[in-house]
Structures are given as structure tokens and as C-alpha cells.
N, C-alpha and C. Protein backbone atom coordinates (compact mmCIF):
# COMPACT_ATOMS: atom_id res chain seq x y z
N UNK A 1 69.98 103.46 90.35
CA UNK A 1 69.95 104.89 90.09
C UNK A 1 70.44 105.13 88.66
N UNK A 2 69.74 105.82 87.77
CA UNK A 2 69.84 106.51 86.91
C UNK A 2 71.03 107.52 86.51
N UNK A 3 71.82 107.77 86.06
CA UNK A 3 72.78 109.04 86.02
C UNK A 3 73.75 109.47 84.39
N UNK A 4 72.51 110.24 83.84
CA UNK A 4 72.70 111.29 83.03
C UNK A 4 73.94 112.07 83.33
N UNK A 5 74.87 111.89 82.07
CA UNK A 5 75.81 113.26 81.97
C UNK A 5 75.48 113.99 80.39
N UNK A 6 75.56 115.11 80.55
CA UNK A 6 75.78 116.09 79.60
C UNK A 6 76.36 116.92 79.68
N UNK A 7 77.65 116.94 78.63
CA UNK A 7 78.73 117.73 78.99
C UNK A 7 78.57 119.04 77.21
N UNK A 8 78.51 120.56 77.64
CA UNK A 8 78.16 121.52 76.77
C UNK A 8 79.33 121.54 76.39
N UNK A 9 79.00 121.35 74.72
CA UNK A 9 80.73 122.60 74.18
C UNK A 9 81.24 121.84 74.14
N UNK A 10 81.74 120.36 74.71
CA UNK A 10 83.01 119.37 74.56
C UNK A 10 82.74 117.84 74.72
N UNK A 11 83.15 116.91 74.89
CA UNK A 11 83.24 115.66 74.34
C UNK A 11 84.08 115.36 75.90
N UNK A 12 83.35 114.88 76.88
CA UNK A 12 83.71 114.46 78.13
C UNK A 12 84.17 113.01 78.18
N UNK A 13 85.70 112.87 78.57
CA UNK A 13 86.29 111.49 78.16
C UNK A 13 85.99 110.65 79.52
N UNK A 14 86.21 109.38 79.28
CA UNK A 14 85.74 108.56 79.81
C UNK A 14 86.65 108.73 81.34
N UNK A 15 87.67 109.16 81.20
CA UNK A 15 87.85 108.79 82.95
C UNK A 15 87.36 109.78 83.96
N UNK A 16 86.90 111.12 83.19
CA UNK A 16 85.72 112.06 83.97
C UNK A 16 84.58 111.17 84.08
N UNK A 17 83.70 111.03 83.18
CA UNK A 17 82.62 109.72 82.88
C UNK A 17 82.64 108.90 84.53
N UNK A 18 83.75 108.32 84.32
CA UNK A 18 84.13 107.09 85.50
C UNK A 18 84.04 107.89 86.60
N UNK A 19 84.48 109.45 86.86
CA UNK A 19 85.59 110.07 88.54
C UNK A 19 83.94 110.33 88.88
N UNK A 20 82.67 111.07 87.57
CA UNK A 20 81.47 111.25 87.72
C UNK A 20 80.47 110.21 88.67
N UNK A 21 80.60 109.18 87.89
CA UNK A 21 79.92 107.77 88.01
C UNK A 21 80.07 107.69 89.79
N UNK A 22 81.63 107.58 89.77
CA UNK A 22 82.08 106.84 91.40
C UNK A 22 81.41 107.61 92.34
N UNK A 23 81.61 109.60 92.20
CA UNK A 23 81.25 110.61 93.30
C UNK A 23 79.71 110.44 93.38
N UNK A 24 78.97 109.76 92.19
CA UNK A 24 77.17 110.06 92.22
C UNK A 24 77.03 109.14 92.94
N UNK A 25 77.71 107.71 92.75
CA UNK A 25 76.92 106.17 93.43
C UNK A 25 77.20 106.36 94.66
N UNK A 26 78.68 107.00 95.37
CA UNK A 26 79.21 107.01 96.91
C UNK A 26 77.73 108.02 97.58
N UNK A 27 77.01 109.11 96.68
CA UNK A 27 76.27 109.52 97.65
C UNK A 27 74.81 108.41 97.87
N UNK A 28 74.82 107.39 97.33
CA UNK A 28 73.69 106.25 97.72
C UNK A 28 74.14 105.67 99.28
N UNK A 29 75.42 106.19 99.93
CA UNK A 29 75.25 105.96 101.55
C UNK A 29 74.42 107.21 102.33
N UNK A 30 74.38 107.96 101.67
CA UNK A 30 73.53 108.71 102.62
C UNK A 30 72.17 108.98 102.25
N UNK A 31 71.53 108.45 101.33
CA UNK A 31 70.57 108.74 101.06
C UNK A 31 69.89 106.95 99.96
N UNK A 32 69.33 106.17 99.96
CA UNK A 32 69.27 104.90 99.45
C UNK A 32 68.29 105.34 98.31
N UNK A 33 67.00 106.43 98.87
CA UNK A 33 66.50 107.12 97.50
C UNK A 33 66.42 107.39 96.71
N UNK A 34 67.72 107.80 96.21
CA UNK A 34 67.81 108.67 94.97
C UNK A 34 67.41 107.66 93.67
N UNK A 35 66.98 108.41 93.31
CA UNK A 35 66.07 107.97 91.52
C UNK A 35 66.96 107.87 90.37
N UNK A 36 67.35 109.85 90.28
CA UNK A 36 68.09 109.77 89.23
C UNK A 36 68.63 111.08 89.61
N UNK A 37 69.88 110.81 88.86
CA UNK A 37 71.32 111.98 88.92
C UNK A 37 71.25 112.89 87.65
N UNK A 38 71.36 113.80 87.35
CA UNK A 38 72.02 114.41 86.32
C UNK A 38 72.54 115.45 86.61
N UNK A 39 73.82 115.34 85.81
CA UNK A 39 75.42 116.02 85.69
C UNK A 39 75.32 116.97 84.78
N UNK A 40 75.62 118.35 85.06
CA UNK A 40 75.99 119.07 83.61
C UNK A 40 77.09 119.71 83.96
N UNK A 41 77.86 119.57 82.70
CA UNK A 41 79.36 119.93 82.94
C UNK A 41 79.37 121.51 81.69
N UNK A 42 80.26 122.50 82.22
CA UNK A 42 79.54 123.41 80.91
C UNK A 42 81.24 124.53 80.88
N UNK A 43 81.49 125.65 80.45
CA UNK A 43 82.66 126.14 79.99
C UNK A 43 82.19 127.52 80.81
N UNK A 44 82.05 127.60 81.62
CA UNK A 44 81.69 129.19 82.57
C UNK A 44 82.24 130.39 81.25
N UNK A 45 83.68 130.68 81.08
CA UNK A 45 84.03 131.31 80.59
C UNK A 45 85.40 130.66 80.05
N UNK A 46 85.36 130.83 78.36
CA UNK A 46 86.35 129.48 78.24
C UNK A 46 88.02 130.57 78.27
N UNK A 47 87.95 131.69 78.19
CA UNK A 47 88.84 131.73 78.36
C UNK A 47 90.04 132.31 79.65
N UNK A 48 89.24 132.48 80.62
CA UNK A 48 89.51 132.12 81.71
C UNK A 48 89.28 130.89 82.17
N UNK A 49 89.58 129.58 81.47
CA UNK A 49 89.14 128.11 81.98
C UNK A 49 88.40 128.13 82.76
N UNK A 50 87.28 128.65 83.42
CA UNK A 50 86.46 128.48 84.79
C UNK A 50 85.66 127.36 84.06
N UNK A 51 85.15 126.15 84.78
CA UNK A 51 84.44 125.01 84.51
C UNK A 51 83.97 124.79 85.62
N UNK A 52 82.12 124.67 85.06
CA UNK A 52 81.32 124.34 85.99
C UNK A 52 80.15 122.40 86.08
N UNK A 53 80.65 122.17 87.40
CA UNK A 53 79.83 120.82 87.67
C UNK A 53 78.13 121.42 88.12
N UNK A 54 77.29 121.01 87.69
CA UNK A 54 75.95 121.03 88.06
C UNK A 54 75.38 120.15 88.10
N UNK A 55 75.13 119.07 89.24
CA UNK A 55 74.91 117.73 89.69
C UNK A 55 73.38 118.03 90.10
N UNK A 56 71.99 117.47 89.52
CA UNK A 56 70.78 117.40 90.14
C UNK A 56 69.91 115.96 90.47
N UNK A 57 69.89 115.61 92.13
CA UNK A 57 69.44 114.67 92.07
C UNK A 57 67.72 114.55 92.28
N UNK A 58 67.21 113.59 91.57
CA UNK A 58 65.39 113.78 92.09
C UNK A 58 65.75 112.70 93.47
N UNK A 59 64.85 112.69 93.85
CA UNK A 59 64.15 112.20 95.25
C UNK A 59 62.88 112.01 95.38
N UNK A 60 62.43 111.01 95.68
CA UNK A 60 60.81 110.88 95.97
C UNK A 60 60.36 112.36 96.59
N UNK A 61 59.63 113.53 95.86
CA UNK A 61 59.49 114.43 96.36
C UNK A 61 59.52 115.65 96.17
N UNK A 62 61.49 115.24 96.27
CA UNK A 62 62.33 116.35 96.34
C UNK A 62 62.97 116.48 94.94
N UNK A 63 63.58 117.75 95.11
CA UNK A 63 65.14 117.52 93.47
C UNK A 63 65.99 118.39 94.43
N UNK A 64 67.07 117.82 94.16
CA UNK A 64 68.65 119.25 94.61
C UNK A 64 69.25 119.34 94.17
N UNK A 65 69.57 120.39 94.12
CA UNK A 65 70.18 120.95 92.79
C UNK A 65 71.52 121.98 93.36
N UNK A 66 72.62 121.13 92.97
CA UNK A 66 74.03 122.28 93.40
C UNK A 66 75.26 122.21 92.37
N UNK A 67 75.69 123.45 92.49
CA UNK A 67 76.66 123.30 90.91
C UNK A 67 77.96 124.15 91.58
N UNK A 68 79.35 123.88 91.33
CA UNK A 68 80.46 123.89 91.73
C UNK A 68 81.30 124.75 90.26
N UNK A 69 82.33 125.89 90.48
CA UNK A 69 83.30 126.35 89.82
C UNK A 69 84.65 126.31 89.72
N UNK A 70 85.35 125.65 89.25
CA UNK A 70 87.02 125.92 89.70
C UNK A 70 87.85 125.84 88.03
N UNK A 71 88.53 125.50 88.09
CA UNK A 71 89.28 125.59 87.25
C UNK A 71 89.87 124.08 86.53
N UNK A 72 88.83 122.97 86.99
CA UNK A 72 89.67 121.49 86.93
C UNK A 72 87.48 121.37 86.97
N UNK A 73 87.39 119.90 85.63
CA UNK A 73 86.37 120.08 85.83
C UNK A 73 85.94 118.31 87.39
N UNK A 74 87.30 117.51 87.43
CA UNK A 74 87.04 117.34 88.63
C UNK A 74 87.26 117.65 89.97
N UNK A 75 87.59 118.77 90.22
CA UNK A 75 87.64 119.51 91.12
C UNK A 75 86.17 120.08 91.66
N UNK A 76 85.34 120.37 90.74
CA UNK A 76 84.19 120.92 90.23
C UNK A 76 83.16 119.40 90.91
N UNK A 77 83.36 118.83 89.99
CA UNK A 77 82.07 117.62 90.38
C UNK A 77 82.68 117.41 92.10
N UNK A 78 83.30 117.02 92.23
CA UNK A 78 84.19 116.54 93.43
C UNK A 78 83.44 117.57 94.82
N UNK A 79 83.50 118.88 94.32
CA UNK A 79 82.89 119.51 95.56
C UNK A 79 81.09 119.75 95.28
N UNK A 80 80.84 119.57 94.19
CA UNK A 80 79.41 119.74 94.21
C UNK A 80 78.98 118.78 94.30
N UNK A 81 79.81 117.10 94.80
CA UNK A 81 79.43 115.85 95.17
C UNK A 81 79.32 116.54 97.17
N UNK A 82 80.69 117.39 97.79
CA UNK A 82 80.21 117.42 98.57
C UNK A 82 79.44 118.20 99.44
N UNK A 83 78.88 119.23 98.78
CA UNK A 83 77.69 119.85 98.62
C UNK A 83 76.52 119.22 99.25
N UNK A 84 76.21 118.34 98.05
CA UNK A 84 75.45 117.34 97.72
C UNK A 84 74.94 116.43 99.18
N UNK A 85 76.52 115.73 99.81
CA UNK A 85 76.27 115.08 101.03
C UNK A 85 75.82 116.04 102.01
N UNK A 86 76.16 116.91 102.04
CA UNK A 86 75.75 117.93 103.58
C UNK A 86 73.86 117.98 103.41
N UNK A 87 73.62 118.07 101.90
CA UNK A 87 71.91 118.73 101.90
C UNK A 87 71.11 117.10 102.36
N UNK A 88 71.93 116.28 101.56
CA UNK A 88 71.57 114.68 101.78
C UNK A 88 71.26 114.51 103.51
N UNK A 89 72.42 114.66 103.89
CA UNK A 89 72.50 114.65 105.46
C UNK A 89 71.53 115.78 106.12
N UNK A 90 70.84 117.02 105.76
CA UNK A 90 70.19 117.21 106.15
C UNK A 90 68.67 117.09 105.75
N UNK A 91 68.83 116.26 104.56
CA UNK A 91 67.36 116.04 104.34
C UNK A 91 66.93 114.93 105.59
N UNK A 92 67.79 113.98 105.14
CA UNK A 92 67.44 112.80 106.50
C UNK A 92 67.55 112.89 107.84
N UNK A 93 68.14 114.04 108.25
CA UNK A 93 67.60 114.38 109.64
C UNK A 93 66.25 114.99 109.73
N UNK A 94 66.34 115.75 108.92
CA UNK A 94 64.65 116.33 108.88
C UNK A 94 63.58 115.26 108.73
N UNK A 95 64.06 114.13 108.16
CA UNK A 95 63.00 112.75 108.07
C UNK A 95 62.77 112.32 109.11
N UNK A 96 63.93 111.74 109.71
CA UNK A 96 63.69 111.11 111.36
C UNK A 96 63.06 111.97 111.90
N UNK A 97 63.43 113.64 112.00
CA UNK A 97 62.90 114.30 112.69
C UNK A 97 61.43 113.86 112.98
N UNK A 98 60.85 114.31 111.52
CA UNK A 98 59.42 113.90 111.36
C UNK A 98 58.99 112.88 112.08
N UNK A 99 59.58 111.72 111.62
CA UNK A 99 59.44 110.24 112.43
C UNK A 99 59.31 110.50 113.89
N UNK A 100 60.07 110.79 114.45
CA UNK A 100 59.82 111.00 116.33
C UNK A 100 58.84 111.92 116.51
């Protein structure tokens, strides 16, 4: 799997880089598909710190696309990783579905 980050406005250090990396590859248990990831990390409003994760994965098919706000920008990836698993988990029920 592929996984693009682009972070707007700032210079994203490596142990975001890394917390990024770990939350994208853990969702390859629920889904073995995925192609390619891309991350955008961006400054909502900088001076209310709000920081936003916008994680989009392709899929043979598909793309999903979910983006997370808080105030910590891994706080942010962290829940739009688990976002991410719930749509994962229901894409592949809808597969088997098909299957039976």
C-alpha cells in the first residue's frame, strides 16, 4: 500500500509521519485491498488550534473519504483512522453479503 502525506501550512515531523504510517497499515486487517492512502493534515483555524486529519483510501472500486477535528493533530488522524475501520467493516459485510 501506497501512503501519501501532505501536511498544509507546516512541516509534519517525523514521529506524526511514523503515529500516521502505523494507524494507515493497522487498517490492512480489515480490509487486504487497499491500494493507496492519502493523509491531509491542514490548520482548520490556526488560531483557535483546531487541526484537521483527512485520511482517503482508494479501493478496487471504491475511495473513502473521512476527516477528523480536535485540537492535537494525533488525536485527529487517530479517530479518522477509526472512522475509517467502521466504513471498512461495513464495506466487507456488504461483500460477503453479495457473496451468499
Amino acid at each position: 500500500m501506497n501512503i501519501n502525506i501532505t501536511s498544509r501550512k507546516f512541516k509534519a515531523k517525523d514521529s506524526l509521519k511514523d503515529h500516521i504510517n502505523a494507524e494507515v497499515n493497522a487498517l490492512t486487517k480489515f480490509n487486504d485491498d487497499i491500494m493507496e492512502a492519502n493523509v491531509v493534515l491542514s490548520f482548520i483555524n490556526p488560531k483557535d488550534s483546531i487541526k484537521e486529519a483527512e485520511i482517503i483510501l482508494q479501493l478496487p472500486g471504491k475511495l473513502l473519504s473521512v476527516s477528523e477535528s480536535t485540537d492535537d493533530f494525533y488525536k485527529s488522524v487517530s479517530g479518522a483512522a477509526t472512522k475509517l475501520e467502521r466504513k471498512l467493516k461495513k464495506v466487507k459485510s456488504k461483500k460477503l453479503a453479495k457473496v451468499r
